[in-house]
N, C-alpha and C. Protein backbone atom coordinates (compact mmCIF):
# COMPACT_ATOMS: atom_id res chain seq x y z
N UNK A 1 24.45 14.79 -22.15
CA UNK A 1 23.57 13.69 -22.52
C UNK A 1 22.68 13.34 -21.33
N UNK A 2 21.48 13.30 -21.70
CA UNK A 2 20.45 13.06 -20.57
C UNK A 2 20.37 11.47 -20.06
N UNK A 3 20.44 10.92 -18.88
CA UNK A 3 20.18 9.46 -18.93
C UNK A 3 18.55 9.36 -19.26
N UNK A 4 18.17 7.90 -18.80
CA UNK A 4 17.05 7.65 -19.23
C UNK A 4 16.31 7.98 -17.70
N UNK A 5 15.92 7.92 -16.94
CA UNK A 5 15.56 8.04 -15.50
C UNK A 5 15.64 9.37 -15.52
N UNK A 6 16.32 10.95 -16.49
CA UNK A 6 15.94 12.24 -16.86
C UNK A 6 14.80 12.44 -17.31
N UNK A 7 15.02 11.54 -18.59
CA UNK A 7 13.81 11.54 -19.27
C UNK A 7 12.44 11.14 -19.29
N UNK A 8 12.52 9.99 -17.97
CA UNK A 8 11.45 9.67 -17.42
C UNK A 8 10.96 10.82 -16.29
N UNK A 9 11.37 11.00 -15.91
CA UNK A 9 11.27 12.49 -14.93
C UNK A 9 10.59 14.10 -15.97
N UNK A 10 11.56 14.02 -17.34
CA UNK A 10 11.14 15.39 -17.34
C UNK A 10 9.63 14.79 -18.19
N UNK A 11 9.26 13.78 -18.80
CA UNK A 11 7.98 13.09 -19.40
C UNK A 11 7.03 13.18 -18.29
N UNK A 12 7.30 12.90 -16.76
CA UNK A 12 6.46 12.73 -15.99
C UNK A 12 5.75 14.45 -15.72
N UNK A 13 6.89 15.71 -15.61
CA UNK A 13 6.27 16.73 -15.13
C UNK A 13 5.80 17.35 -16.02
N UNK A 14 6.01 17.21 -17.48
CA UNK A 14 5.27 17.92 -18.77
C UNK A 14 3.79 16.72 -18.64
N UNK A 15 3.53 15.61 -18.17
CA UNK A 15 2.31 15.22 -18.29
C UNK A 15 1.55 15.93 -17.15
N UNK A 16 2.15 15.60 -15.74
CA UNK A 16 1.61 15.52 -14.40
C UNK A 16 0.77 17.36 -14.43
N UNK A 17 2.23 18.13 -14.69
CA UNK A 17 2.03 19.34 -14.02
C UNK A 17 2.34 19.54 -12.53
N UNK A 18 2.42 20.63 -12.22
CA UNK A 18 2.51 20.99 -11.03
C UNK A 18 1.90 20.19 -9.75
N UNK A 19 0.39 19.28 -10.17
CA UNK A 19 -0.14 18.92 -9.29
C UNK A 19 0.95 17.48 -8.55
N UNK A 20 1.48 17.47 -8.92
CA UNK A 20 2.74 15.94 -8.40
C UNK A 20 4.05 16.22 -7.93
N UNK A 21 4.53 15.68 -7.05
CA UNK A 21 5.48 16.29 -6.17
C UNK A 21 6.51 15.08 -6.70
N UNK A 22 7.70 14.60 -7.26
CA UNK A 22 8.80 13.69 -8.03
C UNK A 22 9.57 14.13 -6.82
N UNK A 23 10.25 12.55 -6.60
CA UNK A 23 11.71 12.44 -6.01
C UNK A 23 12.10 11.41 -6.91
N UNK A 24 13.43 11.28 -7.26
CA UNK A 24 14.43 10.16 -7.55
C UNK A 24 15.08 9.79 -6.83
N UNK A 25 15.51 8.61 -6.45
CA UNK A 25 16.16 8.19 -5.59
C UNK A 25 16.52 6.37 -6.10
N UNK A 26 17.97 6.34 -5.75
CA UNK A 26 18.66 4.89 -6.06
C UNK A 26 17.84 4.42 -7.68
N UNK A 27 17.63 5.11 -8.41
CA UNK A 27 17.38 4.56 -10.26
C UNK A 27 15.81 4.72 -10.20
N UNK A 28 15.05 5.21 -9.03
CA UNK A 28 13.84 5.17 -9.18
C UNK A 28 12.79 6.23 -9.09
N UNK A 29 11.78 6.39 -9.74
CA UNK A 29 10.73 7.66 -9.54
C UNK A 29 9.79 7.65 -8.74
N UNK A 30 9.84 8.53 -7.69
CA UNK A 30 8.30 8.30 -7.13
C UNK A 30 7.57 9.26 -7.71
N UNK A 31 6.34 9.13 -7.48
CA UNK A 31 4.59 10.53 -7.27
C UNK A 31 4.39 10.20 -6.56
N UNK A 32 4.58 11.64 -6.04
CA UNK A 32 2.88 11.55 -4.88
C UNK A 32 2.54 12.62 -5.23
N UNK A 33 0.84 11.95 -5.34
CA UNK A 33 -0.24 13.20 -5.86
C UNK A 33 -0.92 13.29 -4.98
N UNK A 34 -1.76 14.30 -5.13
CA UNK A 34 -3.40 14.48 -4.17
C UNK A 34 -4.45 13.58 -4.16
N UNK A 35 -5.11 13.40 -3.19
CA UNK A 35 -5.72 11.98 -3.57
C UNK A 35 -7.17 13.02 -4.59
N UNK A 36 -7.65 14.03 -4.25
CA UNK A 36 -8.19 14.53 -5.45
C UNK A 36 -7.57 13.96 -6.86
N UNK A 37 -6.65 14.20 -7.00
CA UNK A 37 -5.71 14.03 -8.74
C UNK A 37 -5.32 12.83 -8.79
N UNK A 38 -5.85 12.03 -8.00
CA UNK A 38 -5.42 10.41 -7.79
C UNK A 38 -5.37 9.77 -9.39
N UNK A 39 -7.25 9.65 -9.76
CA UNK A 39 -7.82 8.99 -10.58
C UNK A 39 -7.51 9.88 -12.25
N UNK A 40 -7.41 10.59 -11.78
CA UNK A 40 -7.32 11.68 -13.76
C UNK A 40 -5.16 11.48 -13.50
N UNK A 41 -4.63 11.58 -12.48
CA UNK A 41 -3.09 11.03 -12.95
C UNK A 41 -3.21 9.77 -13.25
N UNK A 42 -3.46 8.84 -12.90
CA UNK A 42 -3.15 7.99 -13.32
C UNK A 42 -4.33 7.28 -14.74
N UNK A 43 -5.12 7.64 -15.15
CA UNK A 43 -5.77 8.14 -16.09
C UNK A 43 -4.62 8.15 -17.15
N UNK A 44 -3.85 9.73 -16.96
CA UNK A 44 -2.79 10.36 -17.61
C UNK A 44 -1.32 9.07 -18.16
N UNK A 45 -1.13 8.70 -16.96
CA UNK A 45 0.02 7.78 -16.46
C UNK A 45 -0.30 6.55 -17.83
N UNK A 46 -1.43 6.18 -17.87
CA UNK A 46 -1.45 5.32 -18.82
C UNK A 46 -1.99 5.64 -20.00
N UNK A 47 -2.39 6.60 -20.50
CA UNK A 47 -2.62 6.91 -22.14
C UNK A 47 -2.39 8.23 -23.04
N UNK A 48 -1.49 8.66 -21.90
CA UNK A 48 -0.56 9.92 -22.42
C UNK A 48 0.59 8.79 -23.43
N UNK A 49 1.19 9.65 -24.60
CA UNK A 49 1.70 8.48 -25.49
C UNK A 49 3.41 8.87 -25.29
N UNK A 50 3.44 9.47 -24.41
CA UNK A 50 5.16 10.09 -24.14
C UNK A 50 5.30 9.05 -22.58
N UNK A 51 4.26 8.85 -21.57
CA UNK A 51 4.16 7.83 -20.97
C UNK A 51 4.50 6.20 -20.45
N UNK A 52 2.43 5.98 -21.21
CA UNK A 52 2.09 4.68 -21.88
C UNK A 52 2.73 3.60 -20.85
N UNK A 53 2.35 3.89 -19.72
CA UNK A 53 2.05 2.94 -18.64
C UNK A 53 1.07 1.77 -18.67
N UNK A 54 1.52 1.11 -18.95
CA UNK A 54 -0.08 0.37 -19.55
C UNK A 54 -0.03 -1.00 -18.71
N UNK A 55 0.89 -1.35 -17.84
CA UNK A 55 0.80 -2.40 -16.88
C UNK A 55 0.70 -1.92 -15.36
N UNK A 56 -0.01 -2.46 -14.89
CA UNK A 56 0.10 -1.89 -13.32
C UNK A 56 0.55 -3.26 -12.81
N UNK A 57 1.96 -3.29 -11.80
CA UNK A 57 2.50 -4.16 -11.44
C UNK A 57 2.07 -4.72 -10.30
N UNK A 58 1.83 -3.66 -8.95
CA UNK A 58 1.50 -3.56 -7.76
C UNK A 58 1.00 -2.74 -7.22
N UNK A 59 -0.12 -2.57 -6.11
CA UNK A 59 -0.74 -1.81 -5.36
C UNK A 59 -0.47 -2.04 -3.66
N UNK A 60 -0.49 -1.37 -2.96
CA UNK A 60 -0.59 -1.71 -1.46
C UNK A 60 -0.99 -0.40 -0.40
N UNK A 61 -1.54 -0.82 0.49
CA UNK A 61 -1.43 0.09 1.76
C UNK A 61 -0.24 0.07 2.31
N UNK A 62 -0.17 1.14 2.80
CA UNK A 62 0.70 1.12 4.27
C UNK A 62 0.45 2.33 4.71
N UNK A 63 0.67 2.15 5.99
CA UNK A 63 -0.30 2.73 7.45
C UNK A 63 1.41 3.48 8.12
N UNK A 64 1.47 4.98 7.86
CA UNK A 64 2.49 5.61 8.41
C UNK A 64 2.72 6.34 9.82
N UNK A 65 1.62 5.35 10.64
CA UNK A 65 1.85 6.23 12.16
C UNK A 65 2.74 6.27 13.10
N UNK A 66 3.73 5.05 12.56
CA UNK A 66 4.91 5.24 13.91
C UNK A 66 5.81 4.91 12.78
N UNK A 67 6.20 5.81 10.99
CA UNK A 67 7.17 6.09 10.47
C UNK A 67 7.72 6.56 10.91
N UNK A 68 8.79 6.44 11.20
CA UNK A 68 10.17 7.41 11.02
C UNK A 68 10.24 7.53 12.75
N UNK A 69 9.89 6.34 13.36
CA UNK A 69 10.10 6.39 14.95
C UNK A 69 9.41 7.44 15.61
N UNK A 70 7.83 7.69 15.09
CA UNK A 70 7.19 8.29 15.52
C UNK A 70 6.54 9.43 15.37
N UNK A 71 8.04 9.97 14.02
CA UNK A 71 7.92 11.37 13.98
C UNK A 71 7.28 11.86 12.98
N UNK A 72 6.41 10.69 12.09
CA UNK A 72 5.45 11.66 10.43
C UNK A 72 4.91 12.19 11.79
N UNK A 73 4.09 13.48 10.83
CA UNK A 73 3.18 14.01 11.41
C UNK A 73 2.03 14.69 9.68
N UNK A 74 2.56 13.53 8.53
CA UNK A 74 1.35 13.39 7.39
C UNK A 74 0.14 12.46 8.13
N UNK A 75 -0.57 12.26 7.03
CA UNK A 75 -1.48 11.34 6.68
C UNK A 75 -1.17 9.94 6.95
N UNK A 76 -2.06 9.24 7.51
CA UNK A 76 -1.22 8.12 8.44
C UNK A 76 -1.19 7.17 7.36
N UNK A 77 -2.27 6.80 6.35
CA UNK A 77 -2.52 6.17 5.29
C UNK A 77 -2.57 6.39 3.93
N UNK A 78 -1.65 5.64 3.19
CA UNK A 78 -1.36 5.94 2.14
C UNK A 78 -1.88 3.99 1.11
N UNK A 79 -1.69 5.16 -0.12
CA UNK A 79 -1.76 4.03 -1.64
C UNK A 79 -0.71 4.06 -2.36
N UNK A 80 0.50 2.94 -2.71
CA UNK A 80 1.16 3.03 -3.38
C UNK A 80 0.77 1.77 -4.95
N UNK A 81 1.25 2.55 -5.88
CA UNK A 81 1.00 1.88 -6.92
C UNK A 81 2.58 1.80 -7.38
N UNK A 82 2.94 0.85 -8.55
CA UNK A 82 3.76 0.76 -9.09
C UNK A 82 3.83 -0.03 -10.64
N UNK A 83 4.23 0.86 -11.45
CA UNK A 83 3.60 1.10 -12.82
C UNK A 83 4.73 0.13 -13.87
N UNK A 84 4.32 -0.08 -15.00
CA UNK A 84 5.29 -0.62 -15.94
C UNK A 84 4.94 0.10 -17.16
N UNK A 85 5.74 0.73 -18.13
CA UNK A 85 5.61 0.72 -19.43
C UNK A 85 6.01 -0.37 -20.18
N UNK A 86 5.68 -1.04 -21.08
CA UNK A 86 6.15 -1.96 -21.55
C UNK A 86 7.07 -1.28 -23.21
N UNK A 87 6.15 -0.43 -23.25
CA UNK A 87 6.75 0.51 -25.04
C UNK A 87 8.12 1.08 -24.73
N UNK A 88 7.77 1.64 -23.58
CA UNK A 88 9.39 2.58 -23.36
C UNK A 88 10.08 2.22 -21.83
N UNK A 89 9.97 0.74 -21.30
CA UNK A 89 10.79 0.00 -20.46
C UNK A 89 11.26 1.29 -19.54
N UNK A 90 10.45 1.22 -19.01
CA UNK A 90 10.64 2.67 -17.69
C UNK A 90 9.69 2.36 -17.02
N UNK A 91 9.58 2.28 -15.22
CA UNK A 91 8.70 1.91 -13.72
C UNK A 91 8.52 3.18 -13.17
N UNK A 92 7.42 3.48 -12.62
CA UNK A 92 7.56 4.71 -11.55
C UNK A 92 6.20 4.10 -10.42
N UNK A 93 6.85 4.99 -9.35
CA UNK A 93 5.84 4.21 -8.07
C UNK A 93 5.03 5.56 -8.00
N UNK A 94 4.10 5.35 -7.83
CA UNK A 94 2.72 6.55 -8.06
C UNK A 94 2.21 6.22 -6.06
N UNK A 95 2.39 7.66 -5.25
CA UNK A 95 1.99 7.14 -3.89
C UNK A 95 0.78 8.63 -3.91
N UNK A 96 0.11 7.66 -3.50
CA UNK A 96 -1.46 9.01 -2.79
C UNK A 96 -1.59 8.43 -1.36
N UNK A 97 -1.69 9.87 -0.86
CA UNK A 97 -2.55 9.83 1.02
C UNK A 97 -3.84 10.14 1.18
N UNK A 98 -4.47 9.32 1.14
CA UNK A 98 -5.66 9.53 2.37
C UNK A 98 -6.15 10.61 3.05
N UNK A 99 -6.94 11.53 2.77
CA UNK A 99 -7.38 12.79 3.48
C UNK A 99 -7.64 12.66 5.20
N UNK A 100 -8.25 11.46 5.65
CA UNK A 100 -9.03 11.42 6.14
C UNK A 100 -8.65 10.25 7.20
N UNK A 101 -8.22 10.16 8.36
CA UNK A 101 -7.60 9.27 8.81
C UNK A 101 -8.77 8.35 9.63
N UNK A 102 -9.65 8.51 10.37
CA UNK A 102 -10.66 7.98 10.48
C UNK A 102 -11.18 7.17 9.59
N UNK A 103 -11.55 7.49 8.47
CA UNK A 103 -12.21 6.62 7.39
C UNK A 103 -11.31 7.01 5.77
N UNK A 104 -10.07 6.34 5.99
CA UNK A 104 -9.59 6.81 4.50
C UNK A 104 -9.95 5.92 3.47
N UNK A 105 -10.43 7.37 2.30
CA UNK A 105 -10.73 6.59 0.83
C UNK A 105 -10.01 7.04 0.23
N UNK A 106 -9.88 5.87 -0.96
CA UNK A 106 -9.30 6.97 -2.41
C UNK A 106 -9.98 6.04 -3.20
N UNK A 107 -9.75 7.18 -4.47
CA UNK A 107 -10.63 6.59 -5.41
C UNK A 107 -9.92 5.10 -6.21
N UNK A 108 -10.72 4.07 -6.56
CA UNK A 108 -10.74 3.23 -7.06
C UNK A 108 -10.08 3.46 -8.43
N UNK A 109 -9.09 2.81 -9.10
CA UNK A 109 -8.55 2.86 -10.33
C UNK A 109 -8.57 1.39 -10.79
N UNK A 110 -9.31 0.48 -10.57
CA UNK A 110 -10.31 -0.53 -11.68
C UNK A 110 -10.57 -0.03 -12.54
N UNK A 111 -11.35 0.75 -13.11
CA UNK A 111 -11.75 1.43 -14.52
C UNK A 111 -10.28 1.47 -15.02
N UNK A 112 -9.58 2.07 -14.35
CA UNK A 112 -8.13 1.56 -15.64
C UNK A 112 -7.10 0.81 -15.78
N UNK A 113 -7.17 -0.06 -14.55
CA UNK A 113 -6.54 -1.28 -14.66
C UNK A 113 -7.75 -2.38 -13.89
N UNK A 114 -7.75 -3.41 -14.81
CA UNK A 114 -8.89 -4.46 -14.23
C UNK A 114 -8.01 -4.82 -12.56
N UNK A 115 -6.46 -4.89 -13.01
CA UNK A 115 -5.70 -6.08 -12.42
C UNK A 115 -6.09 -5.16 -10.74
N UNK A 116 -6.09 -3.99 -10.72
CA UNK A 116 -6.18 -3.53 -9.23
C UNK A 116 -7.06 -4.24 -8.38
N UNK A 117 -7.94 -4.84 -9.22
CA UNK A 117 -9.57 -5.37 -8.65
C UNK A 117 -8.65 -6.16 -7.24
N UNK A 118 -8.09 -6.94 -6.89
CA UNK A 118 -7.96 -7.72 -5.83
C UNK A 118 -6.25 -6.87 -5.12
N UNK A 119 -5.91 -6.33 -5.60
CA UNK A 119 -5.21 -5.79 -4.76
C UNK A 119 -5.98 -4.40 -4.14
N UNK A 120 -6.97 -3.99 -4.51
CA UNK A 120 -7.49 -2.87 -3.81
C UNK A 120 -8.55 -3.43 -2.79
N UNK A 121 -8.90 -4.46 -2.88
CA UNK A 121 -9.26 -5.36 -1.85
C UNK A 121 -8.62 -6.39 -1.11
N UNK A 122 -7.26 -6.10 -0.98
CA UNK A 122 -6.25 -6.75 -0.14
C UNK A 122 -6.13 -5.59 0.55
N UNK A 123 -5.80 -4.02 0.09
CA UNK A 123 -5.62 -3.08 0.97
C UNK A 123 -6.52 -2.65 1.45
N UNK A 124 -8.15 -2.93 1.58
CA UNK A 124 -9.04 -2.60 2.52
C UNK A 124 -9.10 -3.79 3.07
N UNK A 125 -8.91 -5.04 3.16
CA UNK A 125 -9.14 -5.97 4.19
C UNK A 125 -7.74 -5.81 5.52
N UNK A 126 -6.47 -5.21 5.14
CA UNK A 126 -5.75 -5.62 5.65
C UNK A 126 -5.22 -3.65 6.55
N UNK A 127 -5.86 -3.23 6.07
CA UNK A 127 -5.29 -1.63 6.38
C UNK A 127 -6.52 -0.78 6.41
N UNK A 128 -7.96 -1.31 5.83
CA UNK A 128 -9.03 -0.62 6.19
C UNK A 128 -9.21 0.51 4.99
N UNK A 129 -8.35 0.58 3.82
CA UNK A 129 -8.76 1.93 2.98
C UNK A 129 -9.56 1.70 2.04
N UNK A 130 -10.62 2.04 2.11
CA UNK A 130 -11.83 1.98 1.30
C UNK A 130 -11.48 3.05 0.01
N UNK A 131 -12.14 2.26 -0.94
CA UNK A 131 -11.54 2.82 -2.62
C UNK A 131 -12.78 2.68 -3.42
N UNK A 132 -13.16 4.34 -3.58
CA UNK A 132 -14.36 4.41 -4.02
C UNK A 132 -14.47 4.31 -5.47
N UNK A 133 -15.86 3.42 -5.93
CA UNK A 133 -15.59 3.43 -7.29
C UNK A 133 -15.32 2.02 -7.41
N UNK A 134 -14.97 1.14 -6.46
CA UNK A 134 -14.51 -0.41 -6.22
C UNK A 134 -15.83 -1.26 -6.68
N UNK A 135 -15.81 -1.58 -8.04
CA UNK A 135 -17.64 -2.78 -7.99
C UNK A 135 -17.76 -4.04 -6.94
N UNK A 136 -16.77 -4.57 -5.92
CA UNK A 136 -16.82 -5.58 -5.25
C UNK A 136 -15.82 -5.62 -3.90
N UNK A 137 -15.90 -4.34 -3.30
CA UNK A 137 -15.22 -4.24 -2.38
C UNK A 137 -15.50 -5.19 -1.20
N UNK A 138 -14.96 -6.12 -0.43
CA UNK A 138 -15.22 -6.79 0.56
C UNK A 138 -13.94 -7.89 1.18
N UNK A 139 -13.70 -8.39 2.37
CA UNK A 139 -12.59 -9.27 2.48
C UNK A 139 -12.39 -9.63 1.33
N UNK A 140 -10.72 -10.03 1.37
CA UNK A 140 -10.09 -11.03 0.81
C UNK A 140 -8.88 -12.27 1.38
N UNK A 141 -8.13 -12.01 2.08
CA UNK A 141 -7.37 -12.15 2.70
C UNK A 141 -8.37 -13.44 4.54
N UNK A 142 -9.11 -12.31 5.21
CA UNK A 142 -9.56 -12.46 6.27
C UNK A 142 -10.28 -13.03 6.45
N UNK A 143 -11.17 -13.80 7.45
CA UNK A 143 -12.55 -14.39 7.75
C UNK A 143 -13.22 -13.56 7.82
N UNK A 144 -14.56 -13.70 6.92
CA UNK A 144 -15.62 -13.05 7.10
C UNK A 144 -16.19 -12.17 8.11
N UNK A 145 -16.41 -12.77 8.89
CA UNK A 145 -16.27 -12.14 10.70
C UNK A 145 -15.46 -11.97 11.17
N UNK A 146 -14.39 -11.37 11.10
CA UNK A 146 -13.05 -11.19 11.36
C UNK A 146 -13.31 -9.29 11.55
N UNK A 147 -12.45 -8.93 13.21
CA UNK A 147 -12.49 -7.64 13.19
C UNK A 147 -11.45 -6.94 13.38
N UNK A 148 -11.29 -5.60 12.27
CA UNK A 148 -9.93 -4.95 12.63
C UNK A 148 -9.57 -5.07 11.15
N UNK A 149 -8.58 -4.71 11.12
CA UNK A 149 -7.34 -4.44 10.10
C UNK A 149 -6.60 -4.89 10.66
N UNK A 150 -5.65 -6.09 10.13
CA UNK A 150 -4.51 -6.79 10.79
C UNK A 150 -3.31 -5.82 10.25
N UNK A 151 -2.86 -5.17 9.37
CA UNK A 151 -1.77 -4.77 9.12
C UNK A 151 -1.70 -3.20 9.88
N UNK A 152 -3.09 -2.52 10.05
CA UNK A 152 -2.69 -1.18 11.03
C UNK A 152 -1.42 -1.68 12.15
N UNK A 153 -0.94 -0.72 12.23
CA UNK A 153 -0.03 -0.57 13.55
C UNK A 153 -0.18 -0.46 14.96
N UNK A 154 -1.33 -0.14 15.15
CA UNK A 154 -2.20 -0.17 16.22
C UNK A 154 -2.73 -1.89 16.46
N UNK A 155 -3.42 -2.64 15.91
CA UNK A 155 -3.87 -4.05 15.97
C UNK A 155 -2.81 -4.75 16.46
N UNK A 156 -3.06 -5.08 17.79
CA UNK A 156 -1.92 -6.31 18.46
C UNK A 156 -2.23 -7.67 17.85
N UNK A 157 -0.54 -7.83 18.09
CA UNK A 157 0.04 -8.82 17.38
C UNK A 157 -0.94 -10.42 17.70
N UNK A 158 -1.08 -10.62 18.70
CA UNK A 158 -2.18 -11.66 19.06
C UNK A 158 -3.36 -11.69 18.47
N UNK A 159 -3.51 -10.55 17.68
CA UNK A 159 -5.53 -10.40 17.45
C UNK A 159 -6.15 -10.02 18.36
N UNK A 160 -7.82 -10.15 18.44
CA UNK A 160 -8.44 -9.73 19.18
C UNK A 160 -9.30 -11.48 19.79
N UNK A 161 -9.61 -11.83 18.91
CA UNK A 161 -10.15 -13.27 19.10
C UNK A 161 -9.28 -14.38 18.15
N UNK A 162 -9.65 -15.34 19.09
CA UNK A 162 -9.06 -16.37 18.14
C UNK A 162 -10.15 -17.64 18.20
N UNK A 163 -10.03 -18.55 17.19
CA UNK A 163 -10.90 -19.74 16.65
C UNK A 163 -10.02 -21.42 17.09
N UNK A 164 -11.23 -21.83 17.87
CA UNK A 164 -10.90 -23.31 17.74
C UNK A 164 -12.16 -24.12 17.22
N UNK A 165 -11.80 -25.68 16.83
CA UNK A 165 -13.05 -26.65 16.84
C UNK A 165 -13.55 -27.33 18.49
N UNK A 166 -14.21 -26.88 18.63
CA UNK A 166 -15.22 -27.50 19.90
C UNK A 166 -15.76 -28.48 19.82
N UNK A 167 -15.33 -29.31 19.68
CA UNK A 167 -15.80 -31.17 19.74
C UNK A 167 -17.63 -31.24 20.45
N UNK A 168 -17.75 -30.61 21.59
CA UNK A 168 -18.90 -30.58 21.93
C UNK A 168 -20.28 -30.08 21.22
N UNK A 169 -19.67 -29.14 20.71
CA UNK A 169 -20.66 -28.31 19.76
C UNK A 169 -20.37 -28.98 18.20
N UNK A 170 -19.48 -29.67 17.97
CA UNK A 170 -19.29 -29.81 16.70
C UNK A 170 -19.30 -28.49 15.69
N UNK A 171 -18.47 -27.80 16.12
CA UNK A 171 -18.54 -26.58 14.71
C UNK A 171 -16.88 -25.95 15.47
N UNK A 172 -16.88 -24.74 14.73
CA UNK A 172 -15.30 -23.65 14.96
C UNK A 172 -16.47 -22.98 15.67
N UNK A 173 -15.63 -22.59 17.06
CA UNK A 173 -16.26 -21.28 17.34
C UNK A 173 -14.95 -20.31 18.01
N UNK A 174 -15.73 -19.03 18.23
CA UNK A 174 -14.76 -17.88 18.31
C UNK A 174 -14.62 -17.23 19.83
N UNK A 175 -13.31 -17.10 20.43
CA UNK A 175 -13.39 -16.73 21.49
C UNK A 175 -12.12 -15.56 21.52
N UNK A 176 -12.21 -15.06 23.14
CA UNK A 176 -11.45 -13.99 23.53
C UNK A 176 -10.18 -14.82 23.22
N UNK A 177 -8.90 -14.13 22.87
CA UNK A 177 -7.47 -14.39 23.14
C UNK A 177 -7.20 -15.08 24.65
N UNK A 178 -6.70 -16.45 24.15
CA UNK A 178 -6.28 -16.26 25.77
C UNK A 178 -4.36 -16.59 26.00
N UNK A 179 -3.74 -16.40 24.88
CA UNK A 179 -2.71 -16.04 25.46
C UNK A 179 -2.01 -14.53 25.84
N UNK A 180 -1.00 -14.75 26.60
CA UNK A 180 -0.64 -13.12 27.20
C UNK A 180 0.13 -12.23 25.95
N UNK A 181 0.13 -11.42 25.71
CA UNK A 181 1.31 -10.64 25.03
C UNK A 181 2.70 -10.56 25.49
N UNK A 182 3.37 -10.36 24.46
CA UNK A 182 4.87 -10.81 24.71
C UNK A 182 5.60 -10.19 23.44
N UNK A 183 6.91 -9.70 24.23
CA UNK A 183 7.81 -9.15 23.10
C UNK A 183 8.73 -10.44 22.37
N UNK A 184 8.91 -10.29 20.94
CA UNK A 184 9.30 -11.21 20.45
C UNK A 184 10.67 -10.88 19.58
N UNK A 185 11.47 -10.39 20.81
CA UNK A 185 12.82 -9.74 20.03
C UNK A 185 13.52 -10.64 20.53
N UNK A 186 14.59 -11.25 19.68
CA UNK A 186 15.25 -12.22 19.59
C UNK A 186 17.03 -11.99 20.36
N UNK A 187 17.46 -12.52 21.37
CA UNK A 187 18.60 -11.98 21.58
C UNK A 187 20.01 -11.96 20.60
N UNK A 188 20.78 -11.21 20.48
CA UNK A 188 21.75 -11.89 19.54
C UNK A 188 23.04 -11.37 20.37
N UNK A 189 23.93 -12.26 20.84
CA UNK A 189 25.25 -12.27 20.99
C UNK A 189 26.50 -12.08 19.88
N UNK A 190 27.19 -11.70 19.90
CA UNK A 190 28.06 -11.58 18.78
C UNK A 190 29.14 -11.23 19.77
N UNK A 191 30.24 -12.03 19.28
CA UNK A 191 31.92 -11.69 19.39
C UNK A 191 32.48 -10.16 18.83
N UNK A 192 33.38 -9.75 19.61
CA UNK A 192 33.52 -8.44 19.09
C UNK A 192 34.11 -8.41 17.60
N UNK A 193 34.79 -9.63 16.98
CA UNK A 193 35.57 -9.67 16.13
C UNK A 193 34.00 -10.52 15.02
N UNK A 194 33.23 -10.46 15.17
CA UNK A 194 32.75 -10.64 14.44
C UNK A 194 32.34 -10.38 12.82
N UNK A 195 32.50 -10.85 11.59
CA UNK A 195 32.52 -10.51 10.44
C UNK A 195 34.06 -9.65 10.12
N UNK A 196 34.57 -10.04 10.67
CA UNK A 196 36.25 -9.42 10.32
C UNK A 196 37.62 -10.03 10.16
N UNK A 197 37.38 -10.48 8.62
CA UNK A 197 38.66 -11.50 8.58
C UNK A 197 38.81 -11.26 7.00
């Protein structure tokens, strides 16, 4: 007898094809596709009728340059999506990389879910991945004049500038950081007998 998390698996590679690489792991499915096959899978993902993904739950960046303690040596930037069927109560997380680490795009999937509209502009304000095909790409999250990607791994923790009100000038204005950097690891003591009773 097949469970259901089979059957979501063998539905996914009779749609996907070869072009999608499936792991399971702890009750769950991933993809990762090509960011070429980004926009026609997930296309697929929602109006294939063995599918019928028809909610998109979540979208996000994340920036993989010091995964795994240093050692990816993929694509530093990635798109993860994460899908709902509502007809046949089955999730799968759909992940694409970024060709292009300098300037990574992928294509925009608004045209098939409206709801991406502000999460695909949370992941270019906050990680820099531009998503082509986006009708209103621009901050969301950040100040307007605001520089950097705060969530890269690279962007120190302080920022680059920071904002006060200037009583003299009467307005906010923007200046260099002026506190120092500092590690913010917390000490913890523990008894050897700790948690053992």
């Amino acid at each position: 007898m097949t469970t259901k998390l089979e059957v979501l698996q063998l539905a996914l590679e009779k749609a996907l094809g070869e072009g999608a690489a499936m792991t399971a792991a702890l009750g769950e499915v991933t993809v990762v596709v090509k960011a070429a096959d980004y926009l026609a899978a997930m296309q697929t993902l929602r109006d294939d009728p063995t599918l019928r993904f028809e909610e998109m739950i979540d979208l996000c960046g994340v920036d993989y340059s010091q995964y795994g303690e240093g050692t990816w040596d993929g694509a530093r930037y990635a798109v993860v999506v994460h899908l709902l069927s509502l007809e046949h109560n089955w999730r799968v997380r759909v992940r694409t990389f970024a060709t292009d680490d300098e300037m990574p795009i992928v294509q925009s999937i608004t045209p098939i879910w409206r709801a991406a509209n502000w999460y695909e502009r949370e992941a270019f304000d906050l990680y820099g991945i531009l998503f082509d095909g986006h009708g209103d790409l621009r901050r969301i999250l950040t100040d307007y004049g605001f520089i950097g990607h705060p969530f890269r791994k690279d962007f120190p923790i302080s920022g680059y500038v920071e904002m006060r009100y200037d009583p003299e000038q009467k307005r906010v204005i923007y200046q260099p950081v002026t506190i120092e950097p500092r590690e913010n690891i917390p000490r913890v003591i523990r008894e050897e007998t700790y948690g053992m009773k």
